[in-house]
C-alpha atoms as a PDB file:
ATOM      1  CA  UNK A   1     107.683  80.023 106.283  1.00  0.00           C
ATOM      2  CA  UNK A   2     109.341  81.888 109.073  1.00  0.00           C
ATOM      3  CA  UNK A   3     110.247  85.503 109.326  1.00  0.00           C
ATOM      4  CA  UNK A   4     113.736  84.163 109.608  1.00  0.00           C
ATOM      5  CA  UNK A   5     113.128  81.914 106.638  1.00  0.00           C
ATOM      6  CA  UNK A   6     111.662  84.542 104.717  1.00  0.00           C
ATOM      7  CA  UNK A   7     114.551  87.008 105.570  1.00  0.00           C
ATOM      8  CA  UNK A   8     117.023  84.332 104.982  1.00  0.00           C
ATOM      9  CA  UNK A   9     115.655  84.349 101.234  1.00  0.00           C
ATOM     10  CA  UNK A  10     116.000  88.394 100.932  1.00  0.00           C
ATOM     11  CA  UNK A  11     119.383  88.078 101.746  1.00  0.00           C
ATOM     12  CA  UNK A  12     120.569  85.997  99.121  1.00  0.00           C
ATOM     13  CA  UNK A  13     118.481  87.555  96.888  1.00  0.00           C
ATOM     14  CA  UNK A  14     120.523  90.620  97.662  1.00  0.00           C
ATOM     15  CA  UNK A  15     123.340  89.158  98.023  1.00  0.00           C
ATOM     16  CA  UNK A  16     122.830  88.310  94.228  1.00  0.00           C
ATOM     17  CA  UNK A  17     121.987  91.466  92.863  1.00  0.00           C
ATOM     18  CA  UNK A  18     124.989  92.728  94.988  1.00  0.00           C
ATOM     19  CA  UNK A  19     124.626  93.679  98.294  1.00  0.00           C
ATOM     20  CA  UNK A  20     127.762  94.228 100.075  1.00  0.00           C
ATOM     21  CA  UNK A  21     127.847  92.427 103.982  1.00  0.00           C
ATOM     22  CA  UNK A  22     127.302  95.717 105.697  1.00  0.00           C
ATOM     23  CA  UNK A  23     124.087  96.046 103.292  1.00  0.00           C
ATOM     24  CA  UNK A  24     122.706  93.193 104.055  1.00  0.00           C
ATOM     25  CA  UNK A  25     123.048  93.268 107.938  1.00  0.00           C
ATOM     26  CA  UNK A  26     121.657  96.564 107.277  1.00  0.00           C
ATOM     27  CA  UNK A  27     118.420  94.522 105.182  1.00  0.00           C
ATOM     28  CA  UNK A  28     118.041  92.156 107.858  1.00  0.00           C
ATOM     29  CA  UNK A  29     117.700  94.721 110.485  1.00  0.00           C
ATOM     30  CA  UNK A  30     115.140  96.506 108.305  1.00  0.00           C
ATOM     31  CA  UNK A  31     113.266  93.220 107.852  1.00  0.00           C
ATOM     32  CA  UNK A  32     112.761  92.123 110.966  1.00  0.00           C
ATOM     33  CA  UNK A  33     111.823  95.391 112.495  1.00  0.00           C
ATOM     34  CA  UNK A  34     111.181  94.427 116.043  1.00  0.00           C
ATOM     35  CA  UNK A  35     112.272  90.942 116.360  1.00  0.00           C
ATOM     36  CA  UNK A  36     115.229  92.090 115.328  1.00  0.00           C
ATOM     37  CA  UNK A  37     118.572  91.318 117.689  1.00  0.00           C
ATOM     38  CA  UNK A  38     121.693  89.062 118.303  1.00  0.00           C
ATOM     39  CA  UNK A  39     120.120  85.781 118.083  1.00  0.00           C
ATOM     40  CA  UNK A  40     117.761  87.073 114.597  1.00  0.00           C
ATOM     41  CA  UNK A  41     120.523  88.233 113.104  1.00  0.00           C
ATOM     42  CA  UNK A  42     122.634  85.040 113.484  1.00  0.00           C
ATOM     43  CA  UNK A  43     119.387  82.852 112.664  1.00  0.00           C
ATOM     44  CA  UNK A  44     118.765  84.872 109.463  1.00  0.00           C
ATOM     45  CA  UNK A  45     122.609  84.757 108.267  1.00  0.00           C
ATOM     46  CA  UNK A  46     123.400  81.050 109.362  1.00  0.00           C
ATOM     47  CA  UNK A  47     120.243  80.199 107.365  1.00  0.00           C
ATOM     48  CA  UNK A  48     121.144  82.414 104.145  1.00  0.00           C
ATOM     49  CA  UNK A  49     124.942  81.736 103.878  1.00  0.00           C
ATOM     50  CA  UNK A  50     125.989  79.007 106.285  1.00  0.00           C
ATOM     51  CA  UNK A  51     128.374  81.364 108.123  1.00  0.00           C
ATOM     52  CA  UNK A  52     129.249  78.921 111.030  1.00  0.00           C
ATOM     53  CA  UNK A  53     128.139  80.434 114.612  1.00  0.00           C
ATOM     54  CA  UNK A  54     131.889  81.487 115.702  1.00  0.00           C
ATOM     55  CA  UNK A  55     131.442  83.885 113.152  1.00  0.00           C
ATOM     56  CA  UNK A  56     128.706  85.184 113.365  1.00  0.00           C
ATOM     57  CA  UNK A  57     129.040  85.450 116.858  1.00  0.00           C
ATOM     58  CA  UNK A  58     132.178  87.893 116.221  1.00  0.00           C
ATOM     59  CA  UNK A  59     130.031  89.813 113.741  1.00  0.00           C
ATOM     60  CA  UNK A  60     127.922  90.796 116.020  1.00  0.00           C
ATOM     61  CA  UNK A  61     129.903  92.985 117.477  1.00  0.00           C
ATOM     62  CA  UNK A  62     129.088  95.558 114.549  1.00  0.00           C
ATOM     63  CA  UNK A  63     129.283  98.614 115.574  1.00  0.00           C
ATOM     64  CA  UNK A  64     126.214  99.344 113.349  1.00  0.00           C
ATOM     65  CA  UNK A  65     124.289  97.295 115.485  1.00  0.00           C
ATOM     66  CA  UNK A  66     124.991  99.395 118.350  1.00  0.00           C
ATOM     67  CA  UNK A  67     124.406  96.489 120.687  1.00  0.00           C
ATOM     68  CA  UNK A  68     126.747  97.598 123.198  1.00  0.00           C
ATOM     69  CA  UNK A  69     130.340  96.228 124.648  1.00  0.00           C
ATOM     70  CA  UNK A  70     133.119  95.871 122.228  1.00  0.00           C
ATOM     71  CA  UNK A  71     132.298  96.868 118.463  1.00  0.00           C
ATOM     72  CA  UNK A  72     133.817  96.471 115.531  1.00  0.00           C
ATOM     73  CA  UNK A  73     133.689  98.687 112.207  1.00  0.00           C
ATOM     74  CA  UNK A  74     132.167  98.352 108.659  1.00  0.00           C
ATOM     75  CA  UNK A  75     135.402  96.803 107.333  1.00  0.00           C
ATOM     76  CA  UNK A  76     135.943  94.161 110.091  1.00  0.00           C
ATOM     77  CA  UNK A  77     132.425  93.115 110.073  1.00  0.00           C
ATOM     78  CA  UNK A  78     132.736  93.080 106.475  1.00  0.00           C
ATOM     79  CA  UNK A  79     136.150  90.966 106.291  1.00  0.00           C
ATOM     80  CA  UNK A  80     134.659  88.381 108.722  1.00  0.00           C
ATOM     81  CA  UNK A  81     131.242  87.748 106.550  1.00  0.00           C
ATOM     82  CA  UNK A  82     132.383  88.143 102.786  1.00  0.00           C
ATOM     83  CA  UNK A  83     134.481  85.277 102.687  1.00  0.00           C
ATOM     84  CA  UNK A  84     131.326  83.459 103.424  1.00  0.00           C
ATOM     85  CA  UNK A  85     129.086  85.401 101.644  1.00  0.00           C
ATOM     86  CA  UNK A  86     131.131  84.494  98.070  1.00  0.00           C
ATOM     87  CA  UNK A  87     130.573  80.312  98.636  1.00  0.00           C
ATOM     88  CA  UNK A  88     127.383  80.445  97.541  1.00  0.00           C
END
């Protein structure tokens, strides 16, 4: 199993037991550590939820990431990923 596997299974996990969207982009930056960026965090969210990549590519403007360019706050990353988040 992958690192993006195994975070993949975290997330729903905490997704389960919870975990809004920002929390869990939050978790998967924790648990990648250094491999951590924008292709990880679309891996590790595409594999969890099935959030198709147009998405996810939007989200990833968060400004929590701090990745640079245009950002986006908590609530519009979080109103692009929940509806995704609740189909499974």
């Amino acid at each position: 199993m992958t690192n993006l596997e195994e975070t993949a299974g975290e997330l729903q996990a905490a997704h389960s037991s919870g975990k809004n969207a920002v929390e869990l982009a939050l978790l998967s930056r924790e648990k990648l550590g250094a491999a951590f960026g924008v292709i990880s965090f679309i891996a590790s969210f595409r594999l969890a939820f099935e959030i198709p990549l147009p998405v996810l590519q939007r989200a990833q403007a968060w400004q929590g990431f701090g990745w640079g360019g245009t950002s986006i706050s908590d609530e519009e990353f979080s109103a692009i990923i929940s509806p995704w988040l609740t189909q499974r």
